[in-house]
C-alpha atoms as a PDB file:
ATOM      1  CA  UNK A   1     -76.780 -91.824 -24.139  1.00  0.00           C
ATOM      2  CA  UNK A   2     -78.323 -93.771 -26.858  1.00  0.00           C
ATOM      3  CA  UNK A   3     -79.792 -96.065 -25.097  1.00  0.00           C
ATOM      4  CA  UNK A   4     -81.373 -93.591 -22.222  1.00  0.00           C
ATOM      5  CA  UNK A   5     -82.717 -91.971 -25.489  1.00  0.00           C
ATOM      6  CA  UNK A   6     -83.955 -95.563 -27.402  1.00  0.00           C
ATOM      7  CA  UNK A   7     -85.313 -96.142 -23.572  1.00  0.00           C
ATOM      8  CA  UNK A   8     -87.312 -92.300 -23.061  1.00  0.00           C
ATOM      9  CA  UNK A   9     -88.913 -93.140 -26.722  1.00  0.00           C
ATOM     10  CA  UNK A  10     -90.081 -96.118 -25.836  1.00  0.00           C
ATOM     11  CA  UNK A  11     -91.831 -94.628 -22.860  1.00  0.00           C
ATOM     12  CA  UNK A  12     -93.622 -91.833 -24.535  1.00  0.00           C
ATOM     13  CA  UNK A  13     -94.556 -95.158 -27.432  1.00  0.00           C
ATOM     14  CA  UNK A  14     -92.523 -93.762 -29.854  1.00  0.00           C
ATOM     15  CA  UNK A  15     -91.234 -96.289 -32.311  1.00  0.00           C
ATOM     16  CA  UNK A  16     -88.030 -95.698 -33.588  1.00  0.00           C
ATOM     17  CA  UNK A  17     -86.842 -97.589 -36.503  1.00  0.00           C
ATOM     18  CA  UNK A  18     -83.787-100.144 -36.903  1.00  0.00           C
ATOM     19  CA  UNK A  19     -80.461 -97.708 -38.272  1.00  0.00           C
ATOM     20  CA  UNK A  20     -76.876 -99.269 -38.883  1.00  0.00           C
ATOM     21  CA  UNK A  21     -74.280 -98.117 -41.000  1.00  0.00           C
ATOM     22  CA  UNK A  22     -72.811-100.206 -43.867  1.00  0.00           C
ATOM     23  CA  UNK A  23     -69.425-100.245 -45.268  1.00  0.00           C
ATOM     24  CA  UNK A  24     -71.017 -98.486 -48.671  1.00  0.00           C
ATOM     25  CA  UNK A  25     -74.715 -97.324 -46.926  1.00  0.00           C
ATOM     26  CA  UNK A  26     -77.158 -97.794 -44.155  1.00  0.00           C
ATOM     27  CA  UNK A  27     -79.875 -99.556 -43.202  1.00  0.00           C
ATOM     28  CA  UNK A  28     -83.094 -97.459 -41.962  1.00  0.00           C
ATOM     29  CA  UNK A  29     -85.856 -99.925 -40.829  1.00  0.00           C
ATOM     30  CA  UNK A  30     -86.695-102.147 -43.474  1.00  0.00           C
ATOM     31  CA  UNK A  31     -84.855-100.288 -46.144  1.00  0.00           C
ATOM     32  CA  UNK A  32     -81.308-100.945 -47.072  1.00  0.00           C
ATOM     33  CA  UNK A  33     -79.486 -97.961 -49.153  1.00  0.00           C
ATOM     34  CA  UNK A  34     -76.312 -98.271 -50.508  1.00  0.00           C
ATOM     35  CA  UNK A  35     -74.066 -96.777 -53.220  1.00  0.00           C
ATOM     36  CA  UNK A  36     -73.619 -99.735 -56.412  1.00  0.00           C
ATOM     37  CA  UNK A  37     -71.320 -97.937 -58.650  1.00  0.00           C
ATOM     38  CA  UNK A  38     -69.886 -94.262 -59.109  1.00  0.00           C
ATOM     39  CA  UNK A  39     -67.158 -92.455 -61.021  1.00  0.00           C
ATOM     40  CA  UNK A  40     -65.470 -89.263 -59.536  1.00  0.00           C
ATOM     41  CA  UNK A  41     -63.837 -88.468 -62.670  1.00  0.00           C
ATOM     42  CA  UNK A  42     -67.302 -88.083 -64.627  1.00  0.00           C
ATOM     43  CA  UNK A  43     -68.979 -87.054 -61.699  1.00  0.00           C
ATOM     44  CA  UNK A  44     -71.991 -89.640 -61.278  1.00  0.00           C
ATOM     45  CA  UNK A  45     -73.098 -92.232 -58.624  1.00  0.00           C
ATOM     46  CA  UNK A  46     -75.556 -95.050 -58.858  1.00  0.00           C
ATOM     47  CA  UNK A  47     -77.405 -95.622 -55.107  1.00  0.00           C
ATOM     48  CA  UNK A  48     -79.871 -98.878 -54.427  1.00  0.00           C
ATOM     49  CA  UNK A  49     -82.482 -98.738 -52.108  1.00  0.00           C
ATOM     50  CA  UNK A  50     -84.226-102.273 -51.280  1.00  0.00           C
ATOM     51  CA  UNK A  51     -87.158-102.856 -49.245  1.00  0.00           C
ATOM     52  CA  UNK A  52     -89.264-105.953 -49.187  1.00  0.00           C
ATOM     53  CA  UNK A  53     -91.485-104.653 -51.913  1.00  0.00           C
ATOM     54  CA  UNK A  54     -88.541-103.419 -54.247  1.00  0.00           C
ATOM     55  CA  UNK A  55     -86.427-106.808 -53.482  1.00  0.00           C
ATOM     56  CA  UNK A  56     -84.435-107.674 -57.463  1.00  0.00           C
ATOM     57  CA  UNK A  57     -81.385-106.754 -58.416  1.00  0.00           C
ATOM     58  CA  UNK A  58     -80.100-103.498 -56.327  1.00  0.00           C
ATOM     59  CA  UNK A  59     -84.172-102.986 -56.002  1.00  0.00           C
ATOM     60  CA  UNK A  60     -84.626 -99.214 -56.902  1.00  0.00           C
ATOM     61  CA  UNK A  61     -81.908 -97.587 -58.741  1.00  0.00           C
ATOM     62  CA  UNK A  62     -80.988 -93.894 -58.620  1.00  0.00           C
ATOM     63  CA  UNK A  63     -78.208 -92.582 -60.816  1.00  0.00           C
ATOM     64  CA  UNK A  64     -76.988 -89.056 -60.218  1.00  0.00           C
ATOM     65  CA  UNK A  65     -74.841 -86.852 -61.952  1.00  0.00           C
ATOM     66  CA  UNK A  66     -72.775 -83.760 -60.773  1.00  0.00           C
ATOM     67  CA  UNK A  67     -75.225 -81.682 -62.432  1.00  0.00           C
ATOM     68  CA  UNK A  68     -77.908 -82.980 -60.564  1.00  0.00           C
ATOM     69  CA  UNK A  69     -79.756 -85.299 -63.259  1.00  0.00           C
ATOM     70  CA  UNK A  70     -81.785 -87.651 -61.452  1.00  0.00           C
ATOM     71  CA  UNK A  71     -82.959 -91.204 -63.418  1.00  0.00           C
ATOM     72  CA  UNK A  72     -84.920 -93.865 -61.217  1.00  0.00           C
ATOM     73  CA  UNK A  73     -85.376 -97.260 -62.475  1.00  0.00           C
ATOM     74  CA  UNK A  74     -86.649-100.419 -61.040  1.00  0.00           C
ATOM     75  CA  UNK A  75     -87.539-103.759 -62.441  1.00  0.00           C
ATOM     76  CA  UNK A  76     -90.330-102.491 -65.098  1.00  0.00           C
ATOM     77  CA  UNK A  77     -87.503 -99.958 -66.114  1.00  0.00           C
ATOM     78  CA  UNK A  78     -86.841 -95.983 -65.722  1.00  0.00           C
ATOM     79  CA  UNK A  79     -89.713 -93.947 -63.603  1.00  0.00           C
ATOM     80  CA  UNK A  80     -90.821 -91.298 -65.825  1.00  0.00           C
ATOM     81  CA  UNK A  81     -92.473 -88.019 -64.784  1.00  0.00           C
ATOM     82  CA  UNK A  82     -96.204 -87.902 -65.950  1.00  0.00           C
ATOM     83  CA  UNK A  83     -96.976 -86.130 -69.037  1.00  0.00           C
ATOM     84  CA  UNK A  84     -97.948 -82.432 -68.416  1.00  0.00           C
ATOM     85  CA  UNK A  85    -101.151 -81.190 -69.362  1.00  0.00           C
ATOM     86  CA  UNK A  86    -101.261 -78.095 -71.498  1.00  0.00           C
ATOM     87  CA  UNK A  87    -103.405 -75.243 -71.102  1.00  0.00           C
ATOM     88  CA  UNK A  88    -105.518 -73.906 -73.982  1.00  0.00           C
END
């Protein structure tokens, strides 16, 4: 079935990108995601996602909490939102 289906995209020139599970991720084309470190007790899980532009050390970090905090980092450090502009 998969391959009939890899086979009908081709056809109609559909590319469909490289996926393949991982013992702690998947791989999705050129990106490679994968959890680096959690805690169930505390609630919180640390994913990487490398690509060949984001290639160091687990490449881009995300750490989530249970809450739903969200804090990116990469090599220069955390991502930061850009600073509102106020109204007045």
């Amino acid at each position: 079935m998969r391959l009939l289906l890899k086979f009908a995209l081709q056809r109609e020139r559909i590319i469909v990108p490289h996926y393949k599970e991982t013992e702690y991720g998947f791989e999705y084309g050129s990106a490679k995601v994968e959890r680096l470190f959690s805690n169930e007790k505390k609630g919180w899980v640390t994913l990487g996602i490398e690509t060949p532009k984001h290639t160091y050390s687990g490449g881009v970090q995300v750490y989530v909490t249970k809450t739903g905090k969200v804090r990116i980092f990469d090599e220069r450090g955390e991502w930061t939102p850009p600073a509102t502009k106020r109204r007045g």
